[in-house]
N, C-alpha and C. Protein backbone atom coordinates (compact mmCIF):
# COMPACT_ATOMS: atom_id res chain seq x y z
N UNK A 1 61.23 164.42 72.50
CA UNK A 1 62.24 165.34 72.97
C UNK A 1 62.77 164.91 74.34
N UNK A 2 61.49 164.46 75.35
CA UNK A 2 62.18 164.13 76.79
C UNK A 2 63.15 162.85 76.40
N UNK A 3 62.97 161.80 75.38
CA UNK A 3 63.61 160.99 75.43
C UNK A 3 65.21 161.01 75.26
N UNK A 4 64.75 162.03 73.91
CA UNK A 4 66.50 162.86 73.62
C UNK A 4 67.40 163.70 74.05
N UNK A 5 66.63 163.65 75.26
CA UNK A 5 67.42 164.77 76.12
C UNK A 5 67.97 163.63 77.69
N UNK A 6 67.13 162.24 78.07
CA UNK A 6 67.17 161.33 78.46
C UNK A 6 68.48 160.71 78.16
N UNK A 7 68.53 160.30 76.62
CA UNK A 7 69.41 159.60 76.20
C UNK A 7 71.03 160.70 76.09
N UNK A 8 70.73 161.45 75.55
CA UNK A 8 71.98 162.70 76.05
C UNK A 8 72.83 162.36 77.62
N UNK A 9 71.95 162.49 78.38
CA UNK A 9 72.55 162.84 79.63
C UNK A 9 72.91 161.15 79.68
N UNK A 10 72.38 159.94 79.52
CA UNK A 10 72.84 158.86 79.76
C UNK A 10 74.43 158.85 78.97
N UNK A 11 74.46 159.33 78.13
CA UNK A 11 75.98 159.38 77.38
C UNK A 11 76.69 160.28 77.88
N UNK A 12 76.39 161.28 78.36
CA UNK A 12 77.39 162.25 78.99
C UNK A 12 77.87 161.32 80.35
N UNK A 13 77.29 160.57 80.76
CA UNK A 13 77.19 160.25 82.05
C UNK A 13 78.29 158.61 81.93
N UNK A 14 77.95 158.49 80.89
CA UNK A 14 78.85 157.07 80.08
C UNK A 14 80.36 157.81 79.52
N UNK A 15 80.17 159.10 79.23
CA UNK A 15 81.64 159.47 78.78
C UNK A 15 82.97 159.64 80.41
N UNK A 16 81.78 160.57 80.94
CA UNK A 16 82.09 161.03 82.16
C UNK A 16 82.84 159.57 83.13
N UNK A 17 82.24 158.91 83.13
CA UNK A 17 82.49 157.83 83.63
C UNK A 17 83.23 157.06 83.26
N UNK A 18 83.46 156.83 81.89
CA UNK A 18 85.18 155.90 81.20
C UNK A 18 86.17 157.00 81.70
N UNK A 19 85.98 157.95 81.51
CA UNK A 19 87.44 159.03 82.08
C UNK A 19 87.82 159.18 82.95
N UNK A 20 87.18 158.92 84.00
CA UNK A 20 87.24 159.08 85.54
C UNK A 20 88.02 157.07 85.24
N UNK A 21 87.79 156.35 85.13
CA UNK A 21 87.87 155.10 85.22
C UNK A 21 89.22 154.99 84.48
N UNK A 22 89.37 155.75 83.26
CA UNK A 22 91.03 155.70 82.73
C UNK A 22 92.19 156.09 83.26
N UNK A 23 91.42 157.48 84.09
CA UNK A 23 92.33 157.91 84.69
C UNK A 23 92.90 157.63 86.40
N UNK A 24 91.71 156.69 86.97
CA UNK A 24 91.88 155.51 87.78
C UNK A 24 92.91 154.59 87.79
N UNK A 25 93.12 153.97 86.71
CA UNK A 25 93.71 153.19 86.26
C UNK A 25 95.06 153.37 85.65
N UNK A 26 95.10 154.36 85.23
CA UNK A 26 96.36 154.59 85.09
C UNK A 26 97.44 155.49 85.95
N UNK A 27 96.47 155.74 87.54
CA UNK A 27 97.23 156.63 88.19
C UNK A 27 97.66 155.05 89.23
N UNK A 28 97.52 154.04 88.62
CA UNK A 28 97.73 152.26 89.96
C UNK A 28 99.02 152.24 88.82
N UNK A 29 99.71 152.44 88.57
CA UNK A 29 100.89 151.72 87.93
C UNK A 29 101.62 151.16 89.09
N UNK A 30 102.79 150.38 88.36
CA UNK A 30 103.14 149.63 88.93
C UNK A 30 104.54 150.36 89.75
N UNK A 31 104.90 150.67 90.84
CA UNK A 31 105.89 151.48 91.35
C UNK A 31 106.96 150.62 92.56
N UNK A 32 106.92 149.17 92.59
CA UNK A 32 107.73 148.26 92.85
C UNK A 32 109.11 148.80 92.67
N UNK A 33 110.31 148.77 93.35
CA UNK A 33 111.49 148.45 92.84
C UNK A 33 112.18 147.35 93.16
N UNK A 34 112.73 146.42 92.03
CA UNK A 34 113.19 145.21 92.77
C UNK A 34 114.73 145.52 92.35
N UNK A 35 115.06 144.50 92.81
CA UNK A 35 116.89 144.29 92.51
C UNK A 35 117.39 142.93 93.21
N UNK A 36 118.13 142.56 91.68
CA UNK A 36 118.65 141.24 92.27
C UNK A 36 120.39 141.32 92.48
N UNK A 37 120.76 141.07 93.45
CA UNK A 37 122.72 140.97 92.92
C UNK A 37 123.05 139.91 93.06
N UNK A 38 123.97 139.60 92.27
CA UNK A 38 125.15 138.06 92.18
C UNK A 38 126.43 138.20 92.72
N UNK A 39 126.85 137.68 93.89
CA UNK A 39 127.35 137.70 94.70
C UNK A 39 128.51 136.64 94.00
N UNK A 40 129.87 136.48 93.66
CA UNK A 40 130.68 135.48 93.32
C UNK A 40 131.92 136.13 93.31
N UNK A 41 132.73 134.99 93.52
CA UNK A 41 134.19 135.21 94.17
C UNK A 41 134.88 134.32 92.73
N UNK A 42 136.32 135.22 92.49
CA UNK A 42 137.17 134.86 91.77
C UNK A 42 138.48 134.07 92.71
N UNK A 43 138.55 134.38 94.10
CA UNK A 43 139.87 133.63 94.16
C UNK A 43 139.79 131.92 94.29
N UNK A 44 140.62 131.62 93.61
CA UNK A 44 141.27 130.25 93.69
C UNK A 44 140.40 129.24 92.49
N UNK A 45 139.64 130.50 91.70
CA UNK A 45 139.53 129.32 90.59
C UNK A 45 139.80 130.19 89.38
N UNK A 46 140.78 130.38 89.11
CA UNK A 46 141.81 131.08 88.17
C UNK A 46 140.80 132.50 87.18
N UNK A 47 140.41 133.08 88.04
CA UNK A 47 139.81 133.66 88.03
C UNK A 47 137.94 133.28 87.30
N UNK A 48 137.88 132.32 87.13
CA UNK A 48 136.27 131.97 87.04
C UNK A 48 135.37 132.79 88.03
N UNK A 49 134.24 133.20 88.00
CA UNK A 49 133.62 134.31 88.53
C UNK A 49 132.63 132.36 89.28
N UNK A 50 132.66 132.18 90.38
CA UNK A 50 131.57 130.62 91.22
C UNK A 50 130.74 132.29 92.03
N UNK A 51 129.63 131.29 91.92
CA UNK A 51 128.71 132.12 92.69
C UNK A 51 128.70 131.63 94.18
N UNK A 52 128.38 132.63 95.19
CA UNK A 52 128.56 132.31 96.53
C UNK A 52 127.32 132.32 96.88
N UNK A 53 127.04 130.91 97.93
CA UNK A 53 126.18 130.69 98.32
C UNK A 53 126.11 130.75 99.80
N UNK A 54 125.51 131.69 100.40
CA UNK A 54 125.32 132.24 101.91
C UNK A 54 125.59 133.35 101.87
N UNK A 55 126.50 134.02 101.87
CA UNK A 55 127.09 135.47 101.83
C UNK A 55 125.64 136.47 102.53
N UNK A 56 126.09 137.23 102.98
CA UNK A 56 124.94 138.36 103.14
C UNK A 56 125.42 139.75 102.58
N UNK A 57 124.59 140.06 101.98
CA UNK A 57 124.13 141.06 101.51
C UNK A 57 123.78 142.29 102.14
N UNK A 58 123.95 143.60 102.32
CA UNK A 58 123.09 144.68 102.74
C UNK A 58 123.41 145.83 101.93
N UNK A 59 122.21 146.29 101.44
CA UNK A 59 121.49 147.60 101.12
C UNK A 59 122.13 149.18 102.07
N UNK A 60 122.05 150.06 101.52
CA UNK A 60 122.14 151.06 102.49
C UNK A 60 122.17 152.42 101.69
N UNK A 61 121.15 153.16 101.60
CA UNK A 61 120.87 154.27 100.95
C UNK A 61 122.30 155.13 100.87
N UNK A 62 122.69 155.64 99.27
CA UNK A 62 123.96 156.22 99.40
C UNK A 62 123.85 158.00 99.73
N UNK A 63 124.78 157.84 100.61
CA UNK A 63 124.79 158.86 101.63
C UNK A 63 123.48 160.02 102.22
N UNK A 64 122.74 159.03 102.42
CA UNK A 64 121.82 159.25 103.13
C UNK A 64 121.43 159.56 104.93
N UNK A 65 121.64 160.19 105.56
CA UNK A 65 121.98 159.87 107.04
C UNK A 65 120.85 160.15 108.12
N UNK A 66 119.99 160.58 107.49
CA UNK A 66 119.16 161.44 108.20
C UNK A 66 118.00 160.01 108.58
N UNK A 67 116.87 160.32 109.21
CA UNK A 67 115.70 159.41 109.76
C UNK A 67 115.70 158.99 108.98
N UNK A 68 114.80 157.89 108.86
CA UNK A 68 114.16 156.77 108.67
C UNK A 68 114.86 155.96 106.99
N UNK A 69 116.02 156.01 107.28
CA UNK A 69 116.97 155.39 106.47
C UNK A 69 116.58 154.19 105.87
N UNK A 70 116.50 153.79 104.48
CA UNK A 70 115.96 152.33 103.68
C UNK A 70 117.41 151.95 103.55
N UNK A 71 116.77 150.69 104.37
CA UNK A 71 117.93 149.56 104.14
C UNK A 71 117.47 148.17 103.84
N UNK A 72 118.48 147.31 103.66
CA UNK A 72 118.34 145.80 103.24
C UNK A 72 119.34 145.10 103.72
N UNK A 73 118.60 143.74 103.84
CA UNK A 73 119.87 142.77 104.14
C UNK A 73 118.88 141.24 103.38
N UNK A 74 120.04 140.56 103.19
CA UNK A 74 119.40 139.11 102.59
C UNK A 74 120.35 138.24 102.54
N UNK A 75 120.75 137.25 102.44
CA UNK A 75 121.23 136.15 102.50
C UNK A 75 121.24 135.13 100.47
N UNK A 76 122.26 135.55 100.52
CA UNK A 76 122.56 134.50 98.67
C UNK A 76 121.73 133.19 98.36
N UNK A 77 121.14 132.98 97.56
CA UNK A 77 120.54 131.20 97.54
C UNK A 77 121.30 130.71 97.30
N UNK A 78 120.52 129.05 96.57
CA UNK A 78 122.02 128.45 95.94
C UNK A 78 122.25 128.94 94.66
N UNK A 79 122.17 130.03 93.84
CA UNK A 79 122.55 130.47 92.75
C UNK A 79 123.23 131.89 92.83
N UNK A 80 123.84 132.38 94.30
CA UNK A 80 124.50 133.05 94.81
C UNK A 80 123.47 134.57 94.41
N UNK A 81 122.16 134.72 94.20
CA UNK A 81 121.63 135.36 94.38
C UNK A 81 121.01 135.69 95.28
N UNK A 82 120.83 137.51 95.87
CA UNK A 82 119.81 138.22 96.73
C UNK A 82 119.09 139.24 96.42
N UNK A 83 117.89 138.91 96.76
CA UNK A 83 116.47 139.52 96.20
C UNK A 83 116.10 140.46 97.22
N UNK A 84 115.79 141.74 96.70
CA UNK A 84 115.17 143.28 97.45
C UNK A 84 114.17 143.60 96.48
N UNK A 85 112.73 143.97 97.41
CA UNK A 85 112.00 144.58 96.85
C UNK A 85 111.89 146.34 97.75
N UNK A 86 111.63 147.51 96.72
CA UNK A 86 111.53 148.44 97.83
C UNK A 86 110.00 149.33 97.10
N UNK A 87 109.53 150.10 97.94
CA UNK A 87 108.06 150.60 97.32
C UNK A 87 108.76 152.47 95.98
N UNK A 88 110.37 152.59 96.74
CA UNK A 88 110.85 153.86 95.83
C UNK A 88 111.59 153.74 95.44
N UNK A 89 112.13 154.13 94.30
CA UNK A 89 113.45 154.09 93.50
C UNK A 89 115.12 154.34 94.95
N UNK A 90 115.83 154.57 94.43
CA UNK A 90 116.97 155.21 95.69
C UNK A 90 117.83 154.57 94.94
N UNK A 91 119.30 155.40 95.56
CA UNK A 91 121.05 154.47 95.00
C UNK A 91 121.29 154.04 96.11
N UNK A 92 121.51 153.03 96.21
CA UNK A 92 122.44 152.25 97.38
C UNK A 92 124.04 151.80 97.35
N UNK A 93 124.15 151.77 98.19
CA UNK A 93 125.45 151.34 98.40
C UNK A 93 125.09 149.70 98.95
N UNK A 94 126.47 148.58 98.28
CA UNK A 94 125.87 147.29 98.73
C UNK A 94 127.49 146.66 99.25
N UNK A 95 127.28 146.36 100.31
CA UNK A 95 128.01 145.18 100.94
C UNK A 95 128.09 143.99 101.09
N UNK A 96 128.90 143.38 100.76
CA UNK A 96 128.72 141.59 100.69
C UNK A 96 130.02 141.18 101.20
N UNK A 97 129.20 140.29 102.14
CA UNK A 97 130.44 139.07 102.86
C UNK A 97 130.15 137.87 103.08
N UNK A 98 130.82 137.01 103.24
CA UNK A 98 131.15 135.43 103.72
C UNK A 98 132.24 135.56 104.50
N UNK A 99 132.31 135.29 105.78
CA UNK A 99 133.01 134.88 105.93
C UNK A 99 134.17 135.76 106.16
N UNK A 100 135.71 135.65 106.02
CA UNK A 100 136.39 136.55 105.70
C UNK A 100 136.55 137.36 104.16
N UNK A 101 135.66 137.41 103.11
CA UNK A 101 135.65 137.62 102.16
C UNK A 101 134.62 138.37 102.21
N UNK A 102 134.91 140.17 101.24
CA UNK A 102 133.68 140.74 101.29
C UNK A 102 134.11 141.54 100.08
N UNK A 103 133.29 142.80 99.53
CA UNK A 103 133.07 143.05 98.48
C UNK A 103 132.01 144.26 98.21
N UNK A 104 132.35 145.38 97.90
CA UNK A 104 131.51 146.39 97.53
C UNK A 104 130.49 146.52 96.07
N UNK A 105 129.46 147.53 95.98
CA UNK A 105 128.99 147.93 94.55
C UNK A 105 127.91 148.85 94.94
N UNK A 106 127.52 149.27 93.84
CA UNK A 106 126.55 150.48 93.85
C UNK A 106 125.07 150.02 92.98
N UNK A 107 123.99 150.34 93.10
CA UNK A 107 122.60 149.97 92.80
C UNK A 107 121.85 151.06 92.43
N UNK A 108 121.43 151.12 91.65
CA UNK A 108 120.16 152.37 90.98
C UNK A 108 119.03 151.37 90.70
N UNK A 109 117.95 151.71 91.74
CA UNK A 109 116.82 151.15 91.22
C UNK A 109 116.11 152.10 90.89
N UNK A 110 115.07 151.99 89.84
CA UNK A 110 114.21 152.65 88.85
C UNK A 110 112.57 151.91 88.96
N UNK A 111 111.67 152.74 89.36
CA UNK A 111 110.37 152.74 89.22
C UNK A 111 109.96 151.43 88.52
N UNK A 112 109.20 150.50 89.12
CA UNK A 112 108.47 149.48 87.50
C UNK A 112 109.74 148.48 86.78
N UNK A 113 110.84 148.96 87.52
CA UNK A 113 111.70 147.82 86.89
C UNK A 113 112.50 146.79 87.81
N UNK A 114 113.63 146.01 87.53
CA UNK A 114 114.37 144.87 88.07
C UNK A 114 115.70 145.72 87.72
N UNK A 115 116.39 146.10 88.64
CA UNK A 115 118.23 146.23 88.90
C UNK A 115 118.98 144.73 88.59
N UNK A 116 119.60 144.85 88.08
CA UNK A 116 120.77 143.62 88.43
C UNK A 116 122.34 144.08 88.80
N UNK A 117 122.91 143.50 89.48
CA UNK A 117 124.02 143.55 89.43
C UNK A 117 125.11 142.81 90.03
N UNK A 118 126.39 142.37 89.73
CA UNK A 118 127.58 141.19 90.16
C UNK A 118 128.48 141.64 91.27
N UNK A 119 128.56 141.55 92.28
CA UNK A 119 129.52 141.60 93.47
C UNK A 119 130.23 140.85 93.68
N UNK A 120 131.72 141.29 93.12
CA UNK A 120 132.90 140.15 93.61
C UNK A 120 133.14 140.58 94.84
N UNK A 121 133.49 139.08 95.76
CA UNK A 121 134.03 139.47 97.03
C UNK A 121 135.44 138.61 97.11
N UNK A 122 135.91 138.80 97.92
CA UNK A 122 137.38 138.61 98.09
C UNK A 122 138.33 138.97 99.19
């Protein structure tokens, strides 16, 4: 009997313990937001969308004004892409320039995922 009452509590103690551990684990998800934009200009190549390489980029929470405001800035590679990671979702508003050439758009990042989106400037 002491044994079966031994072995009882070792399984309660084994159930108890995967649940606490599932529910560990599933409260770490992944809550990243990234976003990439493509930055490319149509004038002077009959309208072909060339990607721009340098341009900067900035982020800026849409109409947001109050403290501690999330923003971004980054710089295009050579595949006229710029990369933001942020820890919360938010809409931004995005600005892009080179130069005398610049260019608006809007961003929804979402929990656990990758944004994309194309910014003509001009």
């Amino acid at each position: 009997m002491k044994k079966l009452i031994t072995l009882s509590f070792f399984l309660v103690a084994v159930i108890l313990f995967s649940a606490v551990a599932v529910t560990q684990s599933s409260c770490q998800k992944n809550t990243t937001c990234d976003a990439t934009i493509l930055v490319v200009d149509t004038t002077g190549t009959s309208g072909v969308q060339v990607p721009v390489v340098g341009a900067t980029v900035y982020l800026s929470a849409s109409g947001y004004k109050g403290p501690g405001q999330v923003t971004g800035t980054a710089t295009t590679d050579n595949n006229g892409h710029a990369y933001f990671s942020f820890k919360l979702p938010a809409i931004f508003d995005i600005a892009a320039s080179k130069g005398a050439m610049t260019g608006k758009g809007l961003l929804q990042l979402n929990v656990g995922g990758t944004a994309t989106t194309t910014v003509i400037i001009h």
